[in-house]
N, C-alpha and C. Protein backbone atom coordinates (compact mmCIF):
# COMPACT_ATOMS: atom_id res chain seq x y z
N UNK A 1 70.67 23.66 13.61
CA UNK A 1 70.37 22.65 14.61
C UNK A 1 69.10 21.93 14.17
N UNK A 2 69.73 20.43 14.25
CA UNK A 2 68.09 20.17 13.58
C UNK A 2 67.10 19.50 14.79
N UNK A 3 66.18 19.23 14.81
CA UNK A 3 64.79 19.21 15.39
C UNK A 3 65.44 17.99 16.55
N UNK A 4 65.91 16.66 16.37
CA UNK A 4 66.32 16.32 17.30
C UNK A 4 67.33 16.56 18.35
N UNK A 5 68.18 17.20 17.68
CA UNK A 5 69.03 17.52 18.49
C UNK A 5 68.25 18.95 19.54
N UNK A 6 67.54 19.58 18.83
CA UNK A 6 67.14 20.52 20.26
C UNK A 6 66.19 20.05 20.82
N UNK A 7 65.24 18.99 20.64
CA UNK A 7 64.80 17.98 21.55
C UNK A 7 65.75 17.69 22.69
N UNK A 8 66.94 17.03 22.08
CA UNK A 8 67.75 16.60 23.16
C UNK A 8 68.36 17.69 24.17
N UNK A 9 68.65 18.53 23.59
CA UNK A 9 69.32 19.90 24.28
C UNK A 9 68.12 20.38 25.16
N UNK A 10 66.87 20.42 24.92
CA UNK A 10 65.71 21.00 25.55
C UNK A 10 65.23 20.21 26.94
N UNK A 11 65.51 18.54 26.63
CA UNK A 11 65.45 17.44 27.60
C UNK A 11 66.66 17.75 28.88
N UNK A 12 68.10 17.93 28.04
CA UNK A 12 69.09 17.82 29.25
C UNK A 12 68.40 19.63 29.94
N UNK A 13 68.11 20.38 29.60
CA UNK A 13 68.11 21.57 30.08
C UNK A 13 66.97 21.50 30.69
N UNK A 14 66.02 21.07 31.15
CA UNK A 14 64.88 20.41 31.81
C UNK A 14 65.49 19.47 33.13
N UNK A 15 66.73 18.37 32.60
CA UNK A 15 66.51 17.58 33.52
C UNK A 15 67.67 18.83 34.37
N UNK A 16 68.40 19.34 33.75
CA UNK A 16 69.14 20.47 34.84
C UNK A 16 68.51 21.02 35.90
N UNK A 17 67.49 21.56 35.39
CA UNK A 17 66.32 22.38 36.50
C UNK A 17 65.64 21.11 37.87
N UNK A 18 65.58 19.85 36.84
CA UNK A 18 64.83 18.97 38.21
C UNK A 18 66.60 19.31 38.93
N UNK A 19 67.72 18.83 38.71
CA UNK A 19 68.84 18.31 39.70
C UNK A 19 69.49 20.01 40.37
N UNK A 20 69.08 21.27 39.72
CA UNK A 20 69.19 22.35 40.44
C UNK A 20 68.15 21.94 41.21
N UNK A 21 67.11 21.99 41.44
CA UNK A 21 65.64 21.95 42.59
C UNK A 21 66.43 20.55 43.46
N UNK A 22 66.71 19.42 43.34
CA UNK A 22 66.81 18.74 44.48
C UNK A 22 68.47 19.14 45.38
N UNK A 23 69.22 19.70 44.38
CA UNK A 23 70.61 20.26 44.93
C UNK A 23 70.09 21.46 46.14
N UNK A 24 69.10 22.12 45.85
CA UNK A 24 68.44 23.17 46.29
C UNK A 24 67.67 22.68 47.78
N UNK A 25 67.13 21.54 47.47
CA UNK A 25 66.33 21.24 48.82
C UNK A 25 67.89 20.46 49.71
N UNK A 26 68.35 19.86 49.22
CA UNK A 26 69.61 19.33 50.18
C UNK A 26 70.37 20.35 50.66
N UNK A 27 70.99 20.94 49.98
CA UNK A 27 71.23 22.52 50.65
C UNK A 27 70.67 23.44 51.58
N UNK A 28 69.38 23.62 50.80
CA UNK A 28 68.69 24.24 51.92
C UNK A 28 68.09 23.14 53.25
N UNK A 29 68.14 21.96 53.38
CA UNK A 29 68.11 21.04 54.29
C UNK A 29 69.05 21.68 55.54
N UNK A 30 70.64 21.39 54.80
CA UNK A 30 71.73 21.54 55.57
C UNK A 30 71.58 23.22 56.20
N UNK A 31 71.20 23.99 55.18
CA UNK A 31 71.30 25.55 55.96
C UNK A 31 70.27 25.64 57.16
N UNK A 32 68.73 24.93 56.63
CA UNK A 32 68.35 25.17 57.91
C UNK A 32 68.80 25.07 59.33
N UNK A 33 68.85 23.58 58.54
CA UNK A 33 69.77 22.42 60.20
C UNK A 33 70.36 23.27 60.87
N UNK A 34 71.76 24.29 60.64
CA UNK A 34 72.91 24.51 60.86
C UNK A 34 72.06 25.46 61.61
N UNK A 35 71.39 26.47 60.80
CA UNK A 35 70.70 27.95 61.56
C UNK A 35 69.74 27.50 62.69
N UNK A 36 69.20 26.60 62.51
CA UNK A 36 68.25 26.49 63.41
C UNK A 36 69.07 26.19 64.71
N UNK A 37 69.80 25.07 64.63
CA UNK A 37 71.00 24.59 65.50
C UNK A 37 71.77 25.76 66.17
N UNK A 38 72.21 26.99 65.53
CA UNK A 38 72.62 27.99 65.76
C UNK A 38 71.73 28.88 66.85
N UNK A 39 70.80 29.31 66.40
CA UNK A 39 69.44 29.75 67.59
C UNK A 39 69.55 29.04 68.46
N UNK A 40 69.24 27.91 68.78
CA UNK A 40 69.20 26.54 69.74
C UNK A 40 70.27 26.53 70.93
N UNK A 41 71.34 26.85 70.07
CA UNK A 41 72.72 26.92 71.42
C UNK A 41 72.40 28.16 71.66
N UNK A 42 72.01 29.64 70.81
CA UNK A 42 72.17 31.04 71.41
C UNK A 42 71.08 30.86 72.17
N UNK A 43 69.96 30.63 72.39
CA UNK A 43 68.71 30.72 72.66
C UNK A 43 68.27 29.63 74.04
N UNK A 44 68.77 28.62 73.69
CA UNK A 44 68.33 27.17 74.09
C UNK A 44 66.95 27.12 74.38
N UNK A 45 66.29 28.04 73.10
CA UNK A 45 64.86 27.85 72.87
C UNK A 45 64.35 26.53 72.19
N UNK A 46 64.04 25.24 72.25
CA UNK A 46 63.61 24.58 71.18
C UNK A 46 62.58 24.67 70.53
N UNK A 47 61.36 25.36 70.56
CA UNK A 47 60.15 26.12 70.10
C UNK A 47 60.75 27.08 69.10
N UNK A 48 61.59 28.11 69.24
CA UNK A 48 61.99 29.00 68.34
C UNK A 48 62.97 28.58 67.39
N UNK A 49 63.83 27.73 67.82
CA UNK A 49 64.45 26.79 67.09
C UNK A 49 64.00 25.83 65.87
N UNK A 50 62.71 25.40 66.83
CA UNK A 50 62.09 24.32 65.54
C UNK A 50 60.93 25.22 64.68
N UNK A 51 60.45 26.79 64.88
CA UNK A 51 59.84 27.23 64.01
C UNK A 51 60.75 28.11 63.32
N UNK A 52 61.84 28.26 63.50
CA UNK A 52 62.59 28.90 62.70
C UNK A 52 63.38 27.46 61.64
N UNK A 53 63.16 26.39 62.24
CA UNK A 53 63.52 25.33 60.92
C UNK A 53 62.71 24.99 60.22
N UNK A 54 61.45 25.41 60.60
CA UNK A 54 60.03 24.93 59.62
C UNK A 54 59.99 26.05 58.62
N UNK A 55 60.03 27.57 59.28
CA UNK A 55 60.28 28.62 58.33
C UNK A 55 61.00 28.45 57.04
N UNK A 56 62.57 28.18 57.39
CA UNK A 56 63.82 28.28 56.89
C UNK A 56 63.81 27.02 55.97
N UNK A 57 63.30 25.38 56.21
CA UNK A 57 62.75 24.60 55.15
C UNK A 57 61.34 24.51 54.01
N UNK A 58 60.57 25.23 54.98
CA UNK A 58 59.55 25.54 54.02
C UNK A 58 59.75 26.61 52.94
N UNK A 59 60.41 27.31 52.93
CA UNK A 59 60.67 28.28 52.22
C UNK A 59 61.42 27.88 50.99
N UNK A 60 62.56 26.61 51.35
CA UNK A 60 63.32 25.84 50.48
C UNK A 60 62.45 25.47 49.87
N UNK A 61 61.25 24.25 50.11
CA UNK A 61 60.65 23.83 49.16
C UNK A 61 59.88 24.46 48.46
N UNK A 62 59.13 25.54 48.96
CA UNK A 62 58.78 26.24 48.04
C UNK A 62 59.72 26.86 46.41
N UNK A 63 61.14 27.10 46.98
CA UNK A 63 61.99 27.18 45.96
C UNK A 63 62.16 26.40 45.30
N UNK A 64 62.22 25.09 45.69
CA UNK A 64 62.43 23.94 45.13
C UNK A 64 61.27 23.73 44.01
N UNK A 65 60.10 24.05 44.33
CA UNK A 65 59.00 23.88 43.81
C UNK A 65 59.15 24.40 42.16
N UNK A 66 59.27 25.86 42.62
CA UNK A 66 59.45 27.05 41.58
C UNK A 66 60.12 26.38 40.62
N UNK A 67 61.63 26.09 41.00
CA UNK A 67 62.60 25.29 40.00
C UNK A 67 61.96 24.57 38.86
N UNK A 68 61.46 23.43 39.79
CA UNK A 68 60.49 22.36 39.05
C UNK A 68 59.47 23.14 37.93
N UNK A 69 58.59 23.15 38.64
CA UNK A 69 57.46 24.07 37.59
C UNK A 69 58.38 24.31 36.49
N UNK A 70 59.85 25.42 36.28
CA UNK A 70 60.32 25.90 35.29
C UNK A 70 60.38 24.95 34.40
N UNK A 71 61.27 23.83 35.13
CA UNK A 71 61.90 22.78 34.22
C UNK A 71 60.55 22.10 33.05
N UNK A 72 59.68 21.69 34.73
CA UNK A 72 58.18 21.02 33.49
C UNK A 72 57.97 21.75 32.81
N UNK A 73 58.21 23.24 32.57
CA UNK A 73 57.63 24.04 31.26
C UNK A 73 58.16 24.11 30.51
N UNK A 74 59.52 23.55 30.34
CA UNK A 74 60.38 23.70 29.08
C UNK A 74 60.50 22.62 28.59
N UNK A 75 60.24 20.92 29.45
CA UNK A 75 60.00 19.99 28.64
C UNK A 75 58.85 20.19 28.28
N UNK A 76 57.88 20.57 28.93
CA UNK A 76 56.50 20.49 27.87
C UNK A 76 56.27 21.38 26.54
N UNK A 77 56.61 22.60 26.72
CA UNK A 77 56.85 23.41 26.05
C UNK A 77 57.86 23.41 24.45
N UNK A 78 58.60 23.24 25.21
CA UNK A 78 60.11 23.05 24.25
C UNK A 78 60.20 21.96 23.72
N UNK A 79 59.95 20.63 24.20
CA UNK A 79 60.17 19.18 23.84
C UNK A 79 59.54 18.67 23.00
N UNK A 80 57.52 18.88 23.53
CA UNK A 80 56.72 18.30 23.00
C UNK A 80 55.49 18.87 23.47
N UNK A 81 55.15 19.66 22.64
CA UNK A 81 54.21 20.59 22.96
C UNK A 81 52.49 20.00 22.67
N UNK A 82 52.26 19.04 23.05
CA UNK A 82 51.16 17.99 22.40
C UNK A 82 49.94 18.59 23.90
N UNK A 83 48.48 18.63 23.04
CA UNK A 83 47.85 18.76 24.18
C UNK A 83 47.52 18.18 25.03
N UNK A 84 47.88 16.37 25.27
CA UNK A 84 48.27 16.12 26.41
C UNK A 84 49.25 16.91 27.37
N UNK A 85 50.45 17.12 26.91
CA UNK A 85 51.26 16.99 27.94
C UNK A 85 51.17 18.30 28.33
N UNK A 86 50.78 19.73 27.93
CA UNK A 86 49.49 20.83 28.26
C UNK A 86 49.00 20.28 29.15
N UNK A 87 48.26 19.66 29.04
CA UNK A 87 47.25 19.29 30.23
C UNK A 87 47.89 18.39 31.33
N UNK A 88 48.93 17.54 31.11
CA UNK A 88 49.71 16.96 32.21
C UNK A 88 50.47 18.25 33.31
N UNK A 89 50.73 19.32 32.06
CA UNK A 89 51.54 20.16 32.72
C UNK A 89 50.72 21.11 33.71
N UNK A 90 49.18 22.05 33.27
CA UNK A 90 48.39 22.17 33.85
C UNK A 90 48.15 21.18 35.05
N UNK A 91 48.21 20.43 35.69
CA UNK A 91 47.54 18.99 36.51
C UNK A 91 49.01 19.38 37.06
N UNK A 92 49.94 19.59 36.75
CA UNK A 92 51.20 19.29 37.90
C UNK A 92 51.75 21.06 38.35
N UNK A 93 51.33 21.75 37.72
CA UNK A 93 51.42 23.49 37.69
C UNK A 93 50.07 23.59 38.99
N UNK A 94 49.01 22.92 38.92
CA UNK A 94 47.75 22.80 40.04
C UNK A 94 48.12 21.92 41.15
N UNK A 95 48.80 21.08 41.20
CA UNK A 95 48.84 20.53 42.15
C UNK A 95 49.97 21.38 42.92
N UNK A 96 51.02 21.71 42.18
CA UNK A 96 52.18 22.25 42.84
C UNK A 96 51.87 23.25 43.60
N UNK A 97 50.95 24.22 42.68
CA UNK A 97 50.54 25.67 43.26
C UNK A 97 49.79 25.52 44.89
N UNK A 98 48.86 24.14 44.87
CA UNK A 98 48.18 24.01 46.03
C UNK A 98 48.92 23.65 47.37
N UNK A 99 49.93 22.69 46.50
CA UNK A 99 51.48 22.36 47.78
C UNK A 99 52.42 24.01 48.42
N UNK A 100 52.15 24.79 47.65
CA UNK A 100 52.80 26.06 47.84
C UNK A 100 52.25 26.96 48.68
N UNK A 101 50.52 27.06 48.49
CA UNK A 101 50.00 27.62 49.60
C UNK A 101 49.66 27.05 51.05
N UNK A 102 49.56 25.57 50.63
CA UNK A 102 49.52 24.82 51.62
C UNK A 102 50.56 25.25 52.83
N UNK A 103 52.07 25.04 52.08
CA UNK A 103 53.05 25.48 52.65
C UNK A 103 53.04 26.88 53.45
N UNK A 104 53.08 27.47 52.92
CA UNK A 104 52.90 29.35 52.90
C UNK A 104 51.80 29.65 54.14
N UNK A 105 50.71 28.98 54.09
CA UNK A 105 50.06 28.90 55.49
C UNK A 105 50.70 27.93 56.39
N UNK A 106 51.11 27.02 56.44
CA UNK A 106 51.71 26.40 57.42
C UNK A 106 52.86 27.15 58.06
N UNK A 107 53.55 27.90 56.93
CA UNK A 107 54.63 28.77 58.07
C UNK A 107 53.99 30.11 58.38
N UNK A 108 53.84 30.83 57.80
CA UNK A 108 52.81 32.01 58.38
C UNK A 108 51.86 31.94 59.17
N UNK A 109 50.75 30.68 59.09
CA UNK A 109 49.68 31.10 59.55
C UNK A 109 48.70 32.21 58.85
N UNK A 110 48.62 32.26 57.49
CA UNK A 110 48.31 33.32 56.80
C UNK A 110 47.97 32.76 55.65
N UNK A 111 46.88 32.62 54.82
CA UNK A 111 46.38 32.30 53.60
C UNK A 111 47.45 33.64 52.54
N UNK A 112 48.31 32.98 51.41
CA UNK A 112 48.63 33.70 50.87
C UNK A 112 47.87 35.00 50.36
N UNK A 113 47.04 34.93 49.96
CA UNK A 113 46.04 36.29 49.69
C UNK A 113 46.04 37.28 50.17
N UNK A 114 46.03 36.81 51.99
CA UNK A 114 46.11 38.01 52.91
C UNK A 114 47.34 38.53 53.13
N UNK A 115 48.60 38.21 52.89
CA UNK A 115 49.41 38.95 52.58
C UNK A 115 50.47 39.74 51.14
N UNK A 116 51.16 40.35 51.23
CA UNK A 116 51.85 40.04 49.90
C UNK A 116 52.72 38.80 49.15
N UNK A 117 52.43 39.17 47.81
CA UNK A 117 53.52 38.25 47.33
C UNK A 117 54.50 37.64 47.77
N UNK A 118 54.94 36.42 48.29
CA UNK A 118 56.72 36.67 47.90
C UNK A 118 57.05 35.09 47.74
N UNK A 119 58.04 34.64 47.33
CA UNK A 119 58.53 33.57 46.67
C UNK A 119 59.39 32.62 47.70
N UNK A 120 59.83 31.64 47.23
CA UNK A 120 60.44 30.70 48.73
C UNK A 120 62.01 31.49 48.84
N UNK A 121 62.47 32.20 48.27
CA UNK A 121 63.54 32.78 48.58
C UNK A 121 63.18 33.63 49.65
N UNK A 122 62.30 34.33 49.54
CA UNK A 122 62.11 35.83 50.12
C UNK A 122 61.33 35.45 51.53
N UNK A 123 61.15 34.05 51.91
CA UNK A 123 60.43 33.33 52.81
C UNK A 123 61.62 32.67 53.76
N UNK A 124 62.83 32.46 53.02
CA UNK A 124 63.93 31.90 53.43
C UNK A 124 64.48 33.21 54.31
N UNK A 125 64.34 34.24 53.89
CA UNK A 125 65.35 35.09 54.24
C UNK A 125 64.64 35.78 55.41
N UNK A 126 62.96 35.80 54.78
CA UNK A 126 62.28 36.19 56.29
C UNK A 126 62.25 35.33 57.54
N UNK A 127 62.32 34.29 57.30
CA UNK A 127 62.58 32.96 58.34
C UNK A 127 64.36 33.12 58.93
N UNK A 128 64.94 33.64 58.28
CA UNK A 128 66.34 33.88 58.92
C UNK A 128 66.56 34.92 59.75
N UNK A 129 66.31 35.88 59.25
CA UNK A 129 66.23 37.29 59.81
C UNK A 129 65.22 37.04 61.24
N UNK A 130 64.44 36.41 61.20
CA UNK A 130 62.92 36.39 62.65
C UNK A 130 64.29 35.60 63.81
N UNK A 131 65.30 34.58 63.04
CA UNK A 131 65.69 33.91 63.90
C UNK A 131 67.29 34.50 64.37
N UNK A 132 67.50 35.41 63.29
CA UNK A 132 68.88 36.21 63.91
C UNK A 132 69.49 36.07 63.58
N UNK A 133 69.66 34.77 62.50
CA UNK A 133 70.97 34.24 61.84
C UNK A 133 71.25 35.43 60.68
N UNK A 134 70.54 36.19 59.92
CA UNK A 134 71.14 37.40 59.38
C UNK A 134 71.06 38.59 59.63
N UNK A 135 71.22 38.99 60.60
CA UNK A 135 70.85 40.52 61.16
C UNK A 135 70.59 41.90 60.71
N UNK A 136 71.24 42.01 59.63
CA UNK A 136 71.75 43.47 58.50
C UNK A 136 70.74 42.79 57.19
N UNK A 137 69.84 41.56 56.92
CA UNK A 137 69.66 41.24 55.59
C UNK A 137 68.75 42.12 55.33
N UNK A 138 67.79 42.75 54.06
CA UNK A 138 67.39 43.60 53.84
C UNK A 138 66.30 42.43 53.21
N UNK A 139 64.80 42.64 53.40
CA UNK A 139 63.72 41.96 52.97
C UNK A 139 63.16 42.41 51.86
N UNK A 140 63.17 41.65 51.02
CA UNK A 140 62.34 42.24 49.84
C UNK A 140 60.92 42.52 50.09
């Protein structure tokens, strides 16, 4: 394989990861909607309803996030490893990270630090489970 061609192969496998991450937030758009909507008629809470859709979308973008980050590391990485785009990638790896905790306290109420780890999946599933839509799910 010569050098351009895994350029090119390294580019489409990059832009895969951006169109998994926005397939990911539209999806997880629609799942919230549906679950939250779901609580709403069982409940006819709209308070528990709309923090179980802030949960259940924030958690998406955080996934969504993750995606991204991957992808920018394999075009930067893989494509064109120049110390600009290092440092572009740093600058968008910092900004992202700050959108993530940002997030992470907005649905918790909790500076990530003070609790454990966990990723926008494992945020999705805790935001489901608080609202009932999975009853039996097991939390990482």
């Amino acid at each position: 394989m010569n050098e351009e061609t895994y350029t090119q192969s390294m580019l489409v496998v990059a832009q895969v990861f951006e169109v998994i991450a926005a397939a990911v937030l539209m999806v997880g758009l629609i799942f919230a909607t549906i679950t939250s909507l779901r609580l709403w008629a069982r409940t006819r809470s709209g308070v528990a309803a709309y923090k179980l859709m802030r949960q259940t979308f924030g958690g998406v973008v955080l996934l969504s996030l993750e995606i991204l980050v991957a992808g920018d590391l394999i075009r930067t990485v893989a494509v064109a490893p120049t110390l600009d785009n290092v440092i572009v990638l740093g600058l968008i790896v910092l900004i992202r990270t700050f959108l993530s905790f940002s997030l992470e306290i907005e649905i918790d109420g909790v500076p990530p630090w003070r609790k454990a780890t966990v990723s926008g999946a494992t945020v999705i599933a805790q935001a489901q489970k608080r609202g009932g839509a999975v009853p039996d799910a097991d939390i990482v």
